[in-house]
Protein backbone atom coordinates (compact mmCIF):
# COMPACT_ATOMS: atom_id res chain seq x y z
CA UNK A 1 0.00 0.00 0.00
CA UNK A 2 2.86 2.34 0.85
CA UNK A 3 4.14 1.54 -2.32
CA UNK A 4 1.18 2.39 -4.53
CA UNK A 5 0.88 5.59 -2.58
CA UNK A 6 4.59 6.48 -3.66
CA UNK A 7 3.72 5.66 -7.16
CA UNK A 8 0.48 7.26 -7.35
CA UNK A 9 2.90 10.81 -5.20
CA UNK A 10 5.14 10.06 -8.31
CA UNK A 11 2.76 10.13 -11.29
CA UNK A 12 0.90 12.65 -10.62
CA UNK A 13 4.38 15.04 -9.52
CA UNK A 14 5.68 13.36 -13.31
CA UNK A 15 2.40 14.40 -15.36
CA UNK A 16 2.02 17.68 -13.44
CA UNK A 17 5.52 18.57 -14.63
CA UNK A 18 5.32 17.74 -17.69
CA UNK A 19 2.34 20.12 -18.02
CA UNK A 20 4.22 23.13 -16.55
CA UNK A 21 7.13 22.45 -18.76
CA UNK A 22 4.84 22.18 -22.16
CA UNK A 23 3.87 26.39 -21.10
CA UNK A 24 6.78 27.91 -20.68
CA UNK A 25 6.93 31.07 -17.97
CA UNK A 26 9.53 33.30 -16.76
CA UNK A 27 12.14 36.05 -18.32
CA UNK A 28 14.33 33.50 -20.59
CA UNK A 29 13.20 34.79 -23.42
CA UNK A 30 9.82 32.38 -23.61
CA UNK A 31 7.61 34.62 -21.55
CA UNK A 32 4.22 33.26 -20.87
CA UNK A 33 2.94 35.94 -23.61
CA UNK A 34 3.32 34.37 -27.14
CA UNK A 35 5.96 37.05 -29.07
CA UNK A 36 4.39 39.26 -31.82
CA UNK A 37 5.73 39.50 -35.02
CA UNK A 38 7.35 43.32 -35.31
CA UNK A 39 5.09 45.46 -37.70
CA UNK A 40 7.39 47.35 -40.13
CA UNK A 41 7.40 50.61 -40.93
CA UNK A 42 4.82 51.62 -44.13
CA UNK A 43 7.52 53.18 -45.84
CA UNK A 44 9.45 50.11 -45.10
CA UNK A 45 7.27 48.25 -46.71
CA UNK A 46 6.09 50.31 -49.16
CA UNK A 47 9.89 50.48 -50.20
CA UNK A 48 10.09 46.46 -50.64
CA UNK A 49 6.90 46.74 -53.00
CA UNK A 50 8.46 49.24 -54.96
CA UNK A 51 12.09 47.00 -55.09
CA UNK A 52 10.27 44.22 -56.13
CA UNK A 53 8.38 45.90 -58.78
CA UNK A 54 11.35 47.32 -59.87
CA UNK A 55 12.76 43.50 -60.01
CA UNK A 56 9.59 42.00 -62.21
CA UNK A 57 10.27 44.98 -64.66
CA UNK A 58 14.31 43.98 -65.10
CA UNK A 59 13.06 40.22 -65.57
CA UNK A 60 10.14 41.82 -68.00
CA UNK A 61 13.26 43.39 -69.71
CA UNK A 62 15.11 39.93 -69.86
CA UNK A 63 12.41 38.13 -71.42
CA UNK A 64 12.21 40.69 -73.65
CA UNK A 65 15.51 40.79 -74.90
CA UNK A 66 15.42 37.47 -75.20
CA UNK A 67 12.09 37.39 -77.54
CA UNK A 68 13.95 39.81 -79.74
CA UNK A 69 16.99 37.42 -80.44
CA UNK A 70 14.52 34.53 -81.03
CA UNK A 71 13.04 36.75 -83.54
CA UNK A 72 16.30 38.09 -84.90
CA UNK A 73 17.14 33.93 -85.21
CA UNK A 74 14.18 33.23 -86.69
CA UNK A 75 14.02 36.20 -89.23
CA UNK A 76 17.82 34.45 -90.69
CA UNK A 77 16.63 30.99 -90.35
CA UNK A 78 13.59 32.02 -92.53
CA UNK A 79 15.91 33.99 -94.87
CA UNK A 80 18.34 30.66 -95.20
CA UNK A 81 15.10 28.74 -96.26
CA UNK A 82 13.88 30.86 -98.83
CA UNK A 83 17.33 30.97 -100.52
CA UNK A 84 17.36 27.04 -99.97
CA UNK A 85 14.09 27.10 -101.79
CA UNK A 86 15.18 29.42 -104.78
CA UNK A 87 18.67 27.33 -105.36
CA UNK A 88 16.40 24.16 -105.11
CA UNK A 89 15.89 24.82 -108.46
CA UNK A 90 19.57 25.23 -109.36
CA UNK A 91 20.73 21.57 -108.31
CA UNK A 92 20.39 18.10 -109.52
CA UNK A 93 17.14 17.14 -109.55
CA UNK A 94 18.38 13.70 -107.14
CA UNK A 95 19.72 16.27 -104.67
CA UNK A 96 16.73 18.85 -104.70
CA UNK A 97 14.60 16.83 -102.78
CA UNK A 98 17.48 16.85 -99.68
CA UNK A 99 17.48 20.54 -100.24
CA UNK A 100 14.11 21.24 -99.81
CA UNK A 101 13.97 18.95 -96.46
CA UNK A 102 16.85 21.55 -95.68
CA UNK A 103 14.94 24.37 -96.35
CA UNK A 104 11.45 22.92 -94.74
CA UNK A 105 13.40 22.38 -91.57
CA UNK A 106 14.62 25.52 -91.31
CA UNK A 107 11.39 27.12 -91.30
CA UNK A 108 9.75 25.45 -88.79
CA UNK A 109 12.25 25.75 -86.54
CA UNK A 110 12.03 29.80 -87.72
CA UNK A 111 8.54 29.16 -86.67
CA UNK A 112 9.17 27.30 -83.07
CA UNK A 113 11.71 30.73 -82.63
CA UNK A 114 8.80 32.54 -82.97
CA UNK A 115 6.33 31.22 -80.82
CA UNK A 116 8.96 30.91 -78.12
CA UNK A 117 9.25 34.64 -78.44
CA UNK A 118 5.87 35.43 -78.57
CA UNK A 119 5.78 33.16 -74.88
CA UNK A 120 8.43 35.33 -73.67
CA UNK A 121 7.06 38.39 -74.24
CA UNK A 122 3.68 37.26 -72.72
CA UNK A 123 5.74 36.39 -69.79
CA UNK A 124 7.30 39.83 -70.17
CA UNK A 125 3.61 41.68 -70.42
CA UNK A 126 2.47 39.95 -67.41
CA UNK A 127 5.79 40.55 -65.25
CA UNK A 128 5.01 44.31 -65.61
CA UNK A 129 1.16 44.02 -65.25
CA UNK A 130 2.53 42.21 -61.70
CA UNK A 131 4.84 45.18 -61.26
CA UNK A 132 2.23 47.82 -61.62
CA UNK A 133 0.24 46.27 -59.61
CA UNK A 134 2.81 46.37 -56.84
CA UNK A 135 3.06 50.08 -57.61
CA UNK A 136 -0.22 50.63 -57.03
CA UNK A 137 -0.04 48.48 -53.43
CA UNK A 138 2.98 50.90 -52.48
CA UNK A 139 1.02 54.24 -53.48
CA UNK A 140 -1.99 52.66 -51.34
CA UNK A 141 -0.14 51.82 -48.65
CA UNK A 142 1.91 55.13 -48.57
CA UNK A 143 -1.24 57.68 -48.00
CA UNK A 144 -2.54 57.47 -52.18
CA UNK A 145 -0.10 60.04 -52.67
CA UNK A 146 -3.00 62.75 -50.89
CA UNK A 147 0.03 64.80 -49.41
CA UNK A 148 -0.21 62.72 -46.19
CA UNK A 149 1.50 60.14 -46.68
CA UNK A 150 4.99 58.39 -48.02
CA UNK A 151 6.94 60.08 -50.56
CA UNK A 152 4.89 63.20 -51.08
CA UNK A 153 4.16 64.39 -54.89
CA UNK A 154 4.23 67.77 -55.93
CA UNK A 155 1.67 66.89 -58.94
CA UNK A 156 -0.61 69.14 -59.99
CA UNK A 157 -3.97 67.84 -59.81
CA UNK A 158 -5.77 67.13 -63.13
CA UNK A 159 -8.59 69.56 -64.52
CA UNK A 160 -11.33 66.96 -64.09
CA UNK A 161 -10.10 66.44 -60.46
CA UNK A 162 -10.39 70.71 -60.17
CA UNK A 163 -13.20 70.18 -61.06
CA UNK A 164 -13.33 71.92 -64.85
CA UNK A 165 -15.01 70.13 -67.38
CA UNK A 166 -13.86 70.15 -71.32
């Protein structure tokens, strides 16, 4: 009997600790109050829109460069077929056929060029559609550019905004 009492003293010491050391208390560091997150500053944050837009339009810019050298490929890889095609007619007639597979394969890979740069400047149109977007977040979160808040304009307000009709 003494022994079950011991055990039962033991237990309950054992799952009562356990408790207390699942919520933490005390000055450590783990206070008993969960720790907030630390709100940044809206210019701060307005600023990290505005970066990040700023990085979507150099990756629009990118994509667009590189749509232009697909296009500059494909615009010599269609040139090299059509002058495939007009010395088609030059050659033996054994080797023409060869030729013309020549000059066929060139232009559709003139034409995968060009849909790859058509993709890329999709991309491209949609990167800055994202960046504006952010733009417009930043201005939003910065006052709406009303005086009040971040970055204050100096733009004079448009005549329909004064109020004068054309």
């Amino acid at each position: 009997m003494k022994n079950m009492f011991i055990g039962a003293i033991t237990l309950a010491c054992m799952t009562i600790g356990g408790a207390a050391l699942a919520c933490p208390m005390g000055n450590g560091g783990t206070g008993a109050r969960p720790t907030r997150p630390v709100v940044q500053n809206v210019s701060v944050q307005a600023s990290e829109l505005l970066e990040r837009a700023r990085r979507l339009e150099s990756a629009a810019s990118s994509h667009d460069a590189v749509a232009r050298a697909l296009e500059e490929e494909a615009a010599t890889l269609s040139n090299r077929a059509r002058i495939l095609r007009n010395q088609a007619n030059l050659v033996n007639v054994s080797e023409r056929a060869g030729v013309l597979d020549v000059a066929d394969e060139l232009a559709l890979r003139a034409a995968d060029d060009r849909s790859r740069a058509a993709e890329d400047r999709a991309q491209a149109s949609e990167l800055r559609a994202q960046a504006q977007t952010l733009r417009r977040r930043a201005v939003a979160l910065a006052g709406g550019g009303n005086g009040g808040g971040w970055r204050r304009t100096t733009a004079t307000p448009l005549p329909s905004e004064r109020g004068v009709t054309l």
